[in-house]
C-alpha atoms as a PDB file:
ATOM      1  CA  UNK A   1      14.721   7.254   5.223  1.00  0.00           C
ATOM      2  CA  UNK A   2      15.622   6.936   8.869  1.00  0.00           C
ATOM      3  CA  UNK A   3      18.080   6.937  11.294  1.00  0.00           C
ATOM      4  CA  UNK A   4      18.905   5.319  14.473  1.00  0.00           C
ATOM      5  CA  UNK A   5      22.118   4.919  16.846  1.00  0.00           C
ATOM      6  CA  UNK A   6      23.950   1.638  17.206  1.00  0.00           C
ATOM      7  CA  UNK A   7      23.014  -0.963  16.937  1.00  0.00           C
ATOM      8  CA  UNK A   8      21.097  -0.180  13.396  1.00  0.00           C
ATOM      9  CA  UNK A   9      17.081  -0.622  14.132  1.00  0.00           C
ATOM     10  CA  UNK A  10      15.831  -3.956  12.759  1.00  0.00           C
ATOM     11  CA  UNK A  11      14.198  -3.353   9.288  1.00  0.00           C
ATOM     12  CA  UNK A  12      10.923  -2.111   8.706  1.00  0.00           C
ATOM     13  CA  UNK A  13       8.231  -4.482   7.629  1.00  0.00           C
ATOM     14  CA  UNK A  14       5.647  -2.245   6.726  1.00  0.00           C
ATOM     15  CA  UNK A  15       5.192   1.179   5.246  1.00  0.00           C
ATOM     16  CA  UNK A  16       2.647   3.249   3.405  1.00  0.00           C
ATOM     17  CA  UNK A  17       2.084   7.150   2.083  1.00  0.00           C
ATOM     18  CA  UNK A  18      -1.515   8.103   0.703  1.00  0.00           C
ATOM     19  CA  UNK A  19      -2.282  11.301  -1.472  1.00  0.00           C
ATOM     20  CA  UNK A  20      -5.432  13.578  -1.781  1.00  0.00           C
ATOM     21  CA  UNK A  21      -7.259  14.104  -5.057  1.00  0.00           C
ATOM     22  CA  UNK A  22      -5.808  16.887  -7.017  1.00  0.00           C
ATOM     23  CA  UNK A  23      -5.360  20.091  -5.252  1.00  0.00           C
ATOM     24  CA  UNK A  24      -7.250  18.700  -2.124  1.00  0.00           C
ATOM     25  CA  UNK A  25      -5.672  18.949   1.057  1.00  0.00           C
ATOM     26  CA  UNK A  26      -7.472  16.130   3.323  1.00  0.00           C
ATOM     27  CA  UNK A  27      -7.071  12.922   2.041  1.00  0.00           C
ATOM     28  CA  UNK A  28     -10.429  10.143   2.597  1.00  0.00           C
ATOM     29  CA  UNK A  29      -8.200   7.373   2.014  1.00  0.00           C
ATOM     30  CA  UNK A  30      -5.990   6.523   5.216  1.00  0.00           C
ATOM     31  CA  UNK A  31      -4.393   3.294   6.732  1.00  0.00           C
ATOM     32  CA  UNK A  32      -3.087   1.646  10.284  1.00  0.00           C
ATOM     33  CA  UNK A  33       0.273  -0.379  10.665  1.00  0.00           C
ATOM     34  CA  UNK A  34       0.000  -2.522  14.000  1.00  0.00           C
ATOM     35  CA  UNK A  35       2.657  -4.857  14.922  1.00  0.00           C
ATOM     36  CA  UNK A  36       2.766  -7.451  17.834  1.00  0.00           C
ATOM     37  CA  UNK A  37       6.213  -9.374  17.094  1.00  0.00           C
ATOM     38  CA  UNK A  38       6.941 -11.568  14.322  1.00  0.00           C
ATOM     39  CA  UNK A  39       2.433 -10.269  13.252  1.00  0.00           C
ATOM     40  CA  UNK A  40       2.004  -7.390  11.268  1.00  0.00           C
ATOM     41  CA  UNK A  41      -1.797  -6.731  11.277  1.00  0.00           C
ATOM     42  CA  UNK A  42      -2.600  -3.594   8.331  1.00  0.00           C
ATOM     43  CA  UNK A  43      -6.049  -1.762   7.777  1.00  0.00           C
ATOM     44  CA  UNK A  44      -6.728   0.726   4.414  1.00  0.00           C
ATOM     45  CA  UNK A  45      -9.517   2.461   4.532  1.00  0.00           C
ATOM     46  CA  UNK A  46     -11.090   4.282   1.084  1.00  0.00           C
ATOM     47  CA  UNK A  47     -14.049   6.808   2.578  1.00  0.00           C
ATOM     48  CA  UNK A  48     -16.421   7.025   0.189  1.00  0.00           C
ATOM     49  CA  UNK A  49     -16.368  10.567  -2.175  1.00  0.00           C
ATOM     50  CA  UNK A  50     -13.159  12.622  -1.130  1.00  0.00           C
ATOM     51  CA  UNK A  51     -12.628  15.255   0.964  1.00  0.00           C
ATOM     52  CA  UNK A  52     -13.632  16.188   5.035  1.00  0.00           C
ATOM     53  CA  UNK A  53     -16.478  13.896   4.789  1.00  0.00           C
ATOM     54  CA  UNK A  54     -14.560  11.158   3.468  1.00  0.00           C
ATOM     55  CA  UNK A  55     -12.112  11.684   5.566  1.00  0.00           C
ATOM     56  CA  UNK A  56     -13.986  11.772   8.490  1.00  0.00           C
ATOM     57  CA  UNK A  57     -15.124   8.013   7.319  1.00  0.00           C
ATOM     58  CA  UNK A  58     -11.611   6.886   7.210  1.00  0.00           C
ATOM     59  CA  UNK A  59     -10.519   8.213  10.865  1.00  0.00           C
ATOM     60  CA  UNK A  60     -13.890   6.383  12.699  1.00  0.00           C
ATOM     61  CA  UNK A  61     -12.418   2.993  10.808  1.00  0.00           C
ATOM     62  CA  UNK A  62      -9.180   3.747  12.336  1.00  0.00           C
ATOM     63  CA  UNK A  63     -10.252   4.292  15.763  1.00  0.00           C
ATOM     64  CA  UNK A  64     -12.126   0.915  15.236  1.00  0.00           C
ATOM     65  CA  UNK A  65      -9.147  -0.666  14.218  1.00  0.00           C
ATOM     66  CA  UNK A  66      -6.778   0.025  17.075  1.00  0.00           C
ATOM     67  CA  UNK A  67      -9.370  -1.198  19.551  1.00  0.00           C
ATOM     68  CA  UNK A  68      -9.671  -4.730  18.322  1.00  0.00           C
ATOM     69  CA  UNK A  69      -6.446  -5.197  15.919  1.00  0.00           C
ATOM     70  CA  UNK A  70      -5.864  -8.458  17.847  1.00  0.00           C
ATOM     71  CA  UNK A  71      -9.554  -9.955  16.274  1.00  0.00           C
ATOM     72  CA  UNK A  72      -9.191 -12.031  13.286  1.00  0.00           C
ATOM     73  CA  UNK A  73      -9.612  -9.740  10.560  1.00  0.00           C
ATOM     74  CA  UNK A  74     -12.868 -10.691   9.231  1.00  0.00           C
ATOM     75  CA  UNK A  75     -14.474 -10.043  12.858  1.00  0.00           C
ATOM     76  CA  UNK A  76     -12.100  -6.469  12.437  1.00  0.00           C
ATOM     77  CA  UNK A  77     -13.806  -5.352   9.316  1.00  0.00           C
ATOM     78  CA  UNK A  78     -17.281  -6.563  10.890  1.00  0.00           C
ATOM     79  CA  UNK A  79     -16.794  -4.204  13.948  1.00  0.00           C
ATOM     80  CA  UNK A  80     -15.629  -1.750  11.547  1.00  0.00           C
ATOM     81  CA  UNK A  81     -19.182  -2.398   9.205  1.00  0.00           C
ATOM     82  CA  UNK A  82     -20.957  -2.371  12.439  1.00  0.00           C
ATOM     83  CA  UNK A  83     -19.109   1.048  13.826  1.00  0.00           C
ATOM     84  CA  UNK A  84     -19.348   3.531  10.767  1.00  0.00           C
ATOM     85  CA  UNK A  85     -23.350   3.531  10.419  1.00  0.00           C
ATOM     86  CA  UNK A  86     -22.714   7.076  11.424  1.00  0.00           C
ATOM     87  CA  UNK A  87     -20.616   7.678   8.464  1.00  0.00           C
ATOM     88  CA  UNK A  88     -20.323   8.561   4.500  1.00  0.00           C
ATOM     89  CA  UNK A  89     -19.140   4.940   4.754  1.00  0.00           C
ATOM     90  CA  UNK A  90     -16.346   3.328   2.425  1.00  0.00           C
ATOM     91  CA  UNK A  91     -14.088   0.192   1.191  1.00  0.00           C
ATOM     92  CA  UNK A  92     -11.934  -1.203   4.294  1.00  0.00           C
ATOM     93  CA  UNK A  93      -9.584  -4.378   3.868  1.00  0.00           C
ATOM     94  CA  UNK A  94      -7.746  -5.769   6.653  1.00  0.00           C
ATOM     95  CA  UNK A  95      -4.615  -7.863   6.357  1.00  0.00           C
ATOM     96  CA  UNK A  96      -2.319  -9.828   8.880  1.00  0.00           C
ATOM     97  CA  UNK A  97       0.885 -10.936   7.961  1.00  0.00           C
ATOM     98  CA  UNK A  98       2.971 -13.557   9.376  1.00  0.00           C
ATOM     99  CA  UNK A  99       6.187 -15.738   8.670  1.00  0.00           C
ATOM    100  CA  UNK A 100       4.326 -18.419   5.978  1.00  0.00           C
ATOM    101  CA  UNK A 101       0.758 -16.531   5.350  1.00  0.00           C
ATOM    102  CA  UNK A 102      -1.679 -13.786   5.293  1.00  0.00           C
ATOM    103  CA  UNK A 103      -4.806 -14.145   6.381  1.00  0.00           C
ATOM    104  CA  UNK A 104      -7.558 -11.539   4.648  1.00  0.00           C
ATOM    105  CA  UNK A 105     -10.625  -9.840   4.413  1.00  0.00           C
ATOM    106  CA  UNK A 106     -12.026  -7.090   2.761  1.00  0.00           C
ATOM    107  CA  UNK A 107     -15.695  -5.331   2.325  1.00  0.00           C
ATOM    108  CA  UNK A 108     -15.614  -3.304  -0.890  1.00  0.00           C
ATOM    109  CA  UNK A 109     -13.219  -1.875  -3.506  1.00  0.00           C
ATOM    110  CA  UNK A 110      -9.836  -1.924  -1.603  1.00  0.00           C
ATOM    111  CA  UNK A 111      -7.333  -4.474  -3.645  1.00  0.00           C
ATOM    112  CA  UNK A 112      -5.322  -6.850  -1.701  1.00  0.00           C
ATOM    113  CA  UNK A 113      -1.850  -8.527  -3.386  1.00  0.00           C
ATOM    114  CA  UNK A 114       0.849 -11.189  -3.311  1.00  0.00           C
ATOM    115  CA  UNK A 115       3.500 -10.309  -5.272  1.00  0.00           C
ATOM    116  CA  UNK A 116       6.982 -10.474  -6.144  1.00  0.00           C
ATOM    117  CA  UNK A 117       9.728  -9.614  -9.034  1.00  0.00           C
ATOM    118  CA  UNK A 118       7.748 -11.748 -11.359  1.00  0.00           C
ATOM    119  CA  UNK A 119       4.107 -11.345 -10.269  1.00  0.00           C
ATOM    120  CA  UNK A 120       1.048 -11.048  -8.441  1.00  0.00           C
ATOM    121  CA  UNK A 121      -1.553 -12.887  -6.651  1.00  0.00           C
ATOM    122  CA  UNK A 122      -5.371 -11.125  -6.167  1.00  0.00           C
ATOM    123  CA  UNK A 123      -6.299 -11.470  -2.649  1.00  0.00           C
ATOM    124  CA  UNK A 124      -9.850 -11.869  -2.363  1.00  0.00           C
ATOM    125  CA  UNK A 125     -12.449  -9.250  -0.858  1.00  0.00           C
ATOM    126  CA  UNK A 126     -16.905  -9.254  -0.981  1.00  0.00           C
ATOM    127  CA  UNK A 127     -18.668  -6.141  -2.456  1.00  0.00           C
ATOM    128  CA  UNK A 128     -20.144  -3.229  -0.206  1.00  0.00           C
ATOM    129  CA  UNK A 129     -19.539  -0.212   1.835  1.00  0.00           C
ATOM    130  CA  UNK A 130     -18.709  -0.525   5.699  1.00  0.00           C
ATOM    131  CA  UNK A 131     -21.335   0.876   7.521  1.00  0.00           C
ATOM    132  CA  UNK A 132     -23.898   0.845   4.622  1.00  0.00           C
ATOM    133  CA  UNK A 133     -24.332  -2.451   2.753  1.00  0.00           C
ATOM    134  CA  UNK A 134     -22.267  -6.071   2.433  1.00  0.00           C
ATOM    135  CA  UNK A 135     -22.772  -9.698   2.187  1.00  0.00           C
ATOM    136  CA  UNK A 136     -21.228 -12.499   4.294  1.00  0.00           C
ATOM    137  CA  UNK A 137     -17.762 -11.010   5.034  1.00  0.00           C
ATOM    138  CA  UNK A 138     -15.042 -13.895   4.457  1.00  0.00           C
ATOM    139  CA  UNK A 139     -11.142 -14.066   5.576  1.00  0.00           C
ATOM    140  CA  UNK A 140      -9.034 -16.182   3.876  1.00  0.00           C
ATOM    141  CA  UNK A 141      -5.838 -17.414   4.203  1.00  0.00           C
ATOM    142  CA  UNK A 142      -2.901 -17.493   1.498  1.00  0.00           C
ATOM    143  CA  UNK A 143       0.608 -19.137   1.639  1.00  0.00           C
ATOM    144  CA  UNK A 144       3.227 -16.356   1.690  1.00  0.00           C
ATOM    145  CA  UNK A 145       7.153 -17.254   0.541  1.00  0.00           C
ATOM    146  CA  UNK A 146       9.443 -15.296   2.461  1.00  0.00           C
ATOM    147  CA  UNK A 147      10.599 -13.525  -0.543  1.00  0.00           C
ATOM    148  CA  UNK A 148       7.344 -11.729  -1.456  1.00  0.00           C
ATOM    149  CA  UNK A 149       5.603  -8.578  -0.731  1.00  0.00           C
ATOM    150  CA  UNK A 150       2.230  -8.188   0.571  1.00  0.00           C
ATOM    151  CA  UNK A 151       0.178  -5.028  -1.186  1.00  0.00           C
ATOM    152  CA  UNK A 152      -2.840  -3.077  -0.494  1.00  0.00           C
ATOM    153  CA  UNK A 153      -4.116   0.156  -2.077  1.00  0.00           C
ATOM    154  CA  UNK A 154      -6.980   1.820  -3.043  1.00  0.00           C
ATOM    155  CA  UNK A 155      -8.614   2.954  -6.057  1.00  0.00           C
ATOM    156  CA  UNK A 156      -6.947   5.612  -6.521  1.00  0.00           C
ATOM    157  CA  UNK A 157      -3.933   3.421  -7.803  1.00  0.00           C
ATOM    158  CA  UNK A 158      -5.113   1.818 -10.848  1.00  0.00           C
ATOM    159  CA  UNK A 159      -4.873  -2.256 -11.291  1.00  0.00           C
ATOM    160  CA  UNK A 160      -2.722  -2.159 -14.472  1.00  0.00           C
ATOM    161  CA  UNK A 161       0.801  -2.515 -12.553  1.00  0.00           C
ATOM    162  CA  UNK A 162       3.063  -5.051 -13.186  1.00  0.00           C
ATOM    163  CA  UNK A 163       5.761  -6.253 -10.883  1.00  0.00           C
ATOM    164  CA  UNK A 164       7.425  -8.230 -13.732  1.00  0.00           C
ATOM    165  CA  UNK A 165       7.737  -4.686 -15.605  1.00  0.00           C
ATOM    166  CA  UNK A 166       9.259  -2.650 -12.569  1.00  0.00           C
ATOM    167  CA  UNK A 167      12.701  -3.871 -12.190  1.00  0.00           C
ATOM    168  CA  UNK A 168      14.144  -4.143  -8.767  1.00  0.00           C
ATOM    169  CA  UNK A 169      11.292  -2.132  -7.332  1.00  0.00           C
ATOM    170  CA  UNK A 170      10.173  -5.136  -4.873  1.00  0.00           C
ATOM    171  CA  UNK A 171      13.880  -5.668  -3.818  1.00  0.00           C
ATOM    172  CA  UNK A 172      13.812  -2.331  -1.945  1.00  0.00           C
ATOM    173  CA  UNK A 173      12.344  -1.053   1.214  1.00  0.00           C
ATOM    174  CA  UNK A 174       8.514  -1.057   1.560  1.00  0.00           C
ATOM    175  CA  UNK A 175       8.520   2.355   1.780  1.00  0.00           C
ATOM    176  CA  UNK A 176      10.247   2.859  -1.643  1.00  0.00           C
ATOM    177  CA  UNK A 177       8.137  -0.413  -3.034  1.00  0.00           C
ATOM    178  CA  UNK A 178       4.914   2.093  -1.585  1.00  0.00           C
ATOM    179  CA  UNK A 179       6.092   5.616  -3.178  1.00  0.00           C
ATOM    180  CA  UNK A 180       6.829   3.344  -6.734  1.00  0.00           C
ATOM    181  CA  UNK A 181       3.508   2.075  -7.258  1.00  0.00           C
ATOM    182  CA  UNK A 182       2.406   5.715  -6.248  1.00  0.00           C
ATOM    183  CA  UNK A 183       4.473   6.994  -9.114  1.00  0.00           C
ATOM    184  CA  UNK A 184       3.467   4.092 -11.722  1.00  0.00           C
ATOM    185  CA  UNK A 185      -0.517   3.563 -10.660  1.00  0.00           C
ATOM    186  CA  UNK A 186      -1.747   6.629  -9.131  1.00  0.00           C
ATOM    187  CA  UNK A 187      -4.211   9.018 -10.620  1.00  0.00           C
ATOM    188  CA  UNK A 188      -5.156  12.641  -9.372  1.00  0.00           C
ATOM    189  CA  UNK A 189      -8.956  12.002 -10.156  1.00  0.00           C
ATOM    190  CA  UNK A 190      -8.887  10.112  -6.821  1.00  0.00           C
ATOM    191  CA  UNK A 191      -7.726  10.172  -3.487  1.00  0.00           C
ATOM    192  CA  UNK A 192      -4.723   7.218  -3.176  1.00  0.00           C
ATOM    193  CA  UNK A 193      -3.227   5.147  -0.493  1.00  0.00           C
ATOM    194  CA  UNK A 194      -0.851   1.873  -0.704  1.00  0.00           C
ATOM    195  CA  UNK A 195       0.473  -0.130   2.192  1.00  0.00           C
ATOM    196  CA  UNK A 196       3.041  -2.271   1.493  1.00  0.00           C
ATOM    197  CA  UNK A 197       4.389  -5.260   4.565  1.00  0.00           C
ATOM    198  CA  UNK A 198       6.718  -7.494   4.246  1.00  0.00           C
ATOM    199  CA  UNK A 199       6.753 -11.200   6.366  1.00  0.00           C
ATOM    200  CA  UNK A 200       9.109 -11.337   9.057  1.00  0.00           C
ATOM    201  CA  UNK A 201      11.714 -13.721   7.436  1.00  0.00           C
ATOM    202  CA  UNK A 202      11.661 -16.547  10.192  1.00  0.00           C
ATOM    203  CA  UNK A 203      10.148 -19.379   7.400  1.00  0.00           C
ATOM    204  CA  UNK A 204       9.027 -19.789   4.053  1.00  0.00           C
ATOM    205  CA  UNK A 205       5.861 -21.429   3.137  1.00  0.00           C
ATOM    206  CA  UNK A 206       5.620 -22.126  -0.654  1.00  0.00           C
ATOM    207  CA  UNK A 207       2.686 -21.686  -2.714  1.00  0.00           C
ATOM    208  CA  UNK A 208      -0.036 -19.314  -2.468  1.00  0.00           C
ATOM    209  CA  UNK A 209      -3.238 -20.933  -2.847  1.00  0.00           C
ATOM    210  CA  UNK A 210      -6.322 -19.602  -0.523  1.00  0.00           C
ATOM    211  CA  UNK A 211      -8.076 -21.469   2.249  1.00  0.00           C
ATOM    212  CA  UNK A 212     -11.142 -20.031   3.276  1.00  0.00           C
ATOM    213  CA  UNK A 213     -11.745 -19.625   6.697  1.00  0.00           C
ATOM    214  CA  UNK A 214     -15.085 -18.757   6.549  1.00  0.00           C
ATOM    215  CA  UNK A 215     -15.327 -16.165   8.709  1.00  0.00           C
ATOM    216  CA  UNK A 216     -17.993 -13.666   8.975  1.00  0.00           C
END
């Protein structure tokens, strides 16, 4: 919820809440909402374990983040593999989202969505740990319809969701779409975090296929 003066605010295209393993009170996993216009550039970050440590993993990928959000985001989550050496380490995914696509990459276990009211698209990310260990990092680029929802979360939501089975969840705000798959997918064994963004509804692209870029 929020509220503003006249005239209302434009909506909000992005939200996201995270949650600490069971009785813990610092939560490892963490993300960044940047926007720059009609872009909307996200990082989630999953430090490895849980906990301070963990935590402490998560808030060095942030800082990294906000001082080169305007890189691509493979070259994003390569200074971020390059800056957290010093760390525990963890999963990191960036995503930018604009009117017609998202572009994406990811290094480790952070999942990456398309979806809608009557399903979901895998984004695609390359196995690791920023900081530690990774292959050639790789952004592509998907086709995004106006009408759908970009998603990214952690592994502390399980995989098993189903838009199709959610009624009128992705019709909402992202921040409602957010605390919803919190409530259906996330487990107390693990710290959790979801992002949800929405495109700025300027043009629809149809589809949804990826085109590599390459990057990395």
């Amino acid at each position: 919820m929020h509220f503003t003066g006249r005239p209302p605010a434009p909506p909000l295209r992005a939200s996201g809440l995270t949650r600490p393993i069971g009785e813990e009170t610092v939560c490892g996993d963490g993300f960044v909402i940047a926007q720059s216009g009609p872009v909307t550039t996200v990082l989630v970050s999953d430090g490895l374990g849980h906990g301070l440590i963990a935590a402490q993993a998560t808030q060095r990928a942030a800082e990294l983040f906000r001082a080169v959000r305007d890189l691509e985001p493979a070259e994003i989550v390569a200074r971020l593999h390059a800056g957290m050496k010093a760390t525990r380490g963890g999963a990191v995914a960036v995503a930018r989202v604009e009117p017609g696509q998202v572009s994406y990459a990811g290094l480790g276990n952070v999942s990456g969505w398309i979806t809608h009211a009557e399903g979901r698209q895998g984004m695609v990310s390359v196995p690791g740990i920023a900081g530690h260990q990774g292959g050639r990092l790789r952004q592509y680029t998907y086709d995004l319809p106006s009408y759908a929802t970009v998603v990214l979360h952690t592994d502390g939501l399980t995989e098993r969701w189903d838009p199709s089975l959610l009624p009128g969840l992705f019709s909402r705000t992202p921040a409602v779409i957010a605390a919803g798959l919190m409530r259906e997918a996330g487990s107390r064994r693990d710290d959790a975090c979801v992002v949800t963004v929405r495109p700025d509804r300027q043009r629809d692209r149809a589809g949804g296929e990826p085109k590599s870029d390459g990057q990395g």
